[in-house]
Protein backbone atom coordinates (compact mmCIF):
# COMPACT_ATOMS: atom_id res chain seq x y z
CA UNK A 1 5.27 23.89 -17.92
CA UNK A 2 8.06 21.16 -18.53
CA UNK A 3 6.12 19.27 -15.67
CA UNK A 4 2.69 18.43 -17.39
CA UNK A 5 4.24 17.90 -20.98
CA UNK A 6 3.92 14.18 -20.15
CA UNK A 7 -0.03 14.24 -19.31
CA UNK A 8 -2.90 13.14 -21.40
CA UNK A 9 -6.38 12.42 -20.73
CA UNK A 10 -7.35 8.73 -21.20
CA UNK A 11 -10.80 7.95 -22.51
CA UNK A 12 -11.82 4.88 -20.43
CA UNK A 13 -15.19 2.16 -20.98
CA UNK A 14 -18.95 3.65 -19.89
CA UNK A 15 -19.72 3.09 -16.14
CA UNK A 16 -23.33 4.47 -16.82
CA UNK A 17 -24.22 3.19 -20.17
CA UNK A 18 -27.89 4.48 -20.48
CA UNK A 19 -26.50 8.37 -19.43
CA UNK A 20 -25.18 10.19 -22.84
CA UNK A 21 -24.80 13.54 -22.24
CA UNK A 22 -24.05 15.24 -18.54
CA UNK A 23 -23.53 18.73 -17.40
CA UNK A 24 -22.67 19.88 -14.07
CA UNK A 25 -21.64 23.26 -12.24
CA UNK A 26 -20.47 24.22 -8.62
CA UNK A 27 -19.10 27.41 -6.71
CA UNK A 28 -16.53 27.80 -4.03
CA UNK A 29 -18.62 30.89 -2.54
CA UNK A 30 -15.97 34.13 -2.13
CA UNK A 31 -12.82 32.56 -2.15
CA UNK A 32 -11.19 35.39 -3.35
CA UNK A 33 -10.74 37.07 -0.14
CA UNK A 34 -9.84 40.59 -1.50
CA UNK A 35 -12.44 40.72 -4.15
CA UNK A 36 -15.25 38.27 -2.84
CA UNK A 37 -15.74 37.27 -5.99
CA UNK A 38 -16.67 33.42 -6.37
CA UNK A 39 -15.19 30.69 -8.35
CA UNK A 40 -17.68 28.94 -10.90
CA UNK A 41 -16.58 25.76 -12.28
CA UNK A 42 -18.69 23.21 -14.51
CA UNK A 43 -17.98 20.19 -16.28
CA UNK A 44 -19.59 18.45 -19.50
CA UNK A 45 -19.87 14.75 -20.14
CA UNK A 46 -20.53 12.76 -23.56
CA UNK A 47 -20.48 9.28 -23.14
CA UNK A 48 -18.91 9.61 -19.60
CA UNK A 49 -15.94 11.20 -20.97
CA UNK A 50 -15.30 14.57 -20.45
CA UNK A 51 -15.30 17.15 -23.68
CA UNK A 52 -15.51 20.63 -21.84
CA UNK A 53 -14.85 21.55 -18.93
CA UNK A 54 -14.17 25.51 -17.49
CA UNK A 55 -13.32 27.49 -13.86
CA UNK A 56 -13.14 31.03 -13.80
CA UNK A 57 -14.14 33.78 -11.44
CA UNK A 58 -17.60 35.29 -11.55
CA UNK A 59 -18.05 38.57 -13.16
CA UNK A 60 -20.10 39.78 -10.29
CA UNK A 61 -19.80 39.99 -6.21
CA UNK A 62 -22.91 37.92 -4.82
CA UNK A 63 -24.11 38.52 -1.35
CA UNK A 64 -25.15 34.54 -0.98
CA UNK A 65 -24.26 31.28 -1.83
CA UNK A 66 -27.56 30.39 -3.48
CA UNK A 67 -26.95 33.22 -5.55
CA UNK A 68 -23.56 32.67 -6.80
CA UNK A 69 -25.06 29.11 -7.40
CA UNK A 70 -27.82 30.18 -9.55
CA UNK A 71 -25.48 32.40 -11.66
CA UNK A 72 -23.56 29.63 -11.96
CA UNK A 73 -26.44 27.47 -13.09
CA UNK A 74 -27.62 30.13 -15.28
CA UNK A 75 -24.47 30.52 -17.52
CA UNK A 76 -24.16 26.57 -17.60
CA UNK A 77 -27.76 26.43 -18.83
CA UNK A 78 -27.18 29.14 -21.57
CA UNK A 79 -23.96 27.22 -23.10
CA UNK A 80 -26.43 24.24 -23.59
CA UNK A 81 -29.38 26.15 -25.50
């Protein structure tokens, strides 16, 4: 922990001035190889800085990527309603 004491996040100019908020999810599809559980990760945006962002593993064992996608999709699109 000593390492990253030194690290801060630096809020830098707007590349994309007209975009205000952005949200955006992905999955790395079983890469838990003893589980096959997937890793969901998504990112917010305000202002093209980031304000939230989250990885974790997903609750559930999908049988496709297009599932494990959705789900991901799903609990993105839930945090924003």
């Amino acid at each position: 922990m000593k390492a990253i004491k030194h690290y801060a996040i630096e809020l830098g100019t707007l590349y994309i001035e007209h975009l205000i908020f952005a949200a955006a999810s992905d999955v790395a599809y079983a890469d838990n190889l003893i589980t096959r559980r997937s890793t969901k990760g998504s990112i917010f945006q305000l202002f093209g800085n980031i304000i939230d962002w989250q990885s974790k593993k997903q609750a559930i064992v999908t049988t496709l990527t297009t599932k494990a996608k959705l789900l991901a999709l799903s609990h993105i699109s839930a945090w924003l309603l």
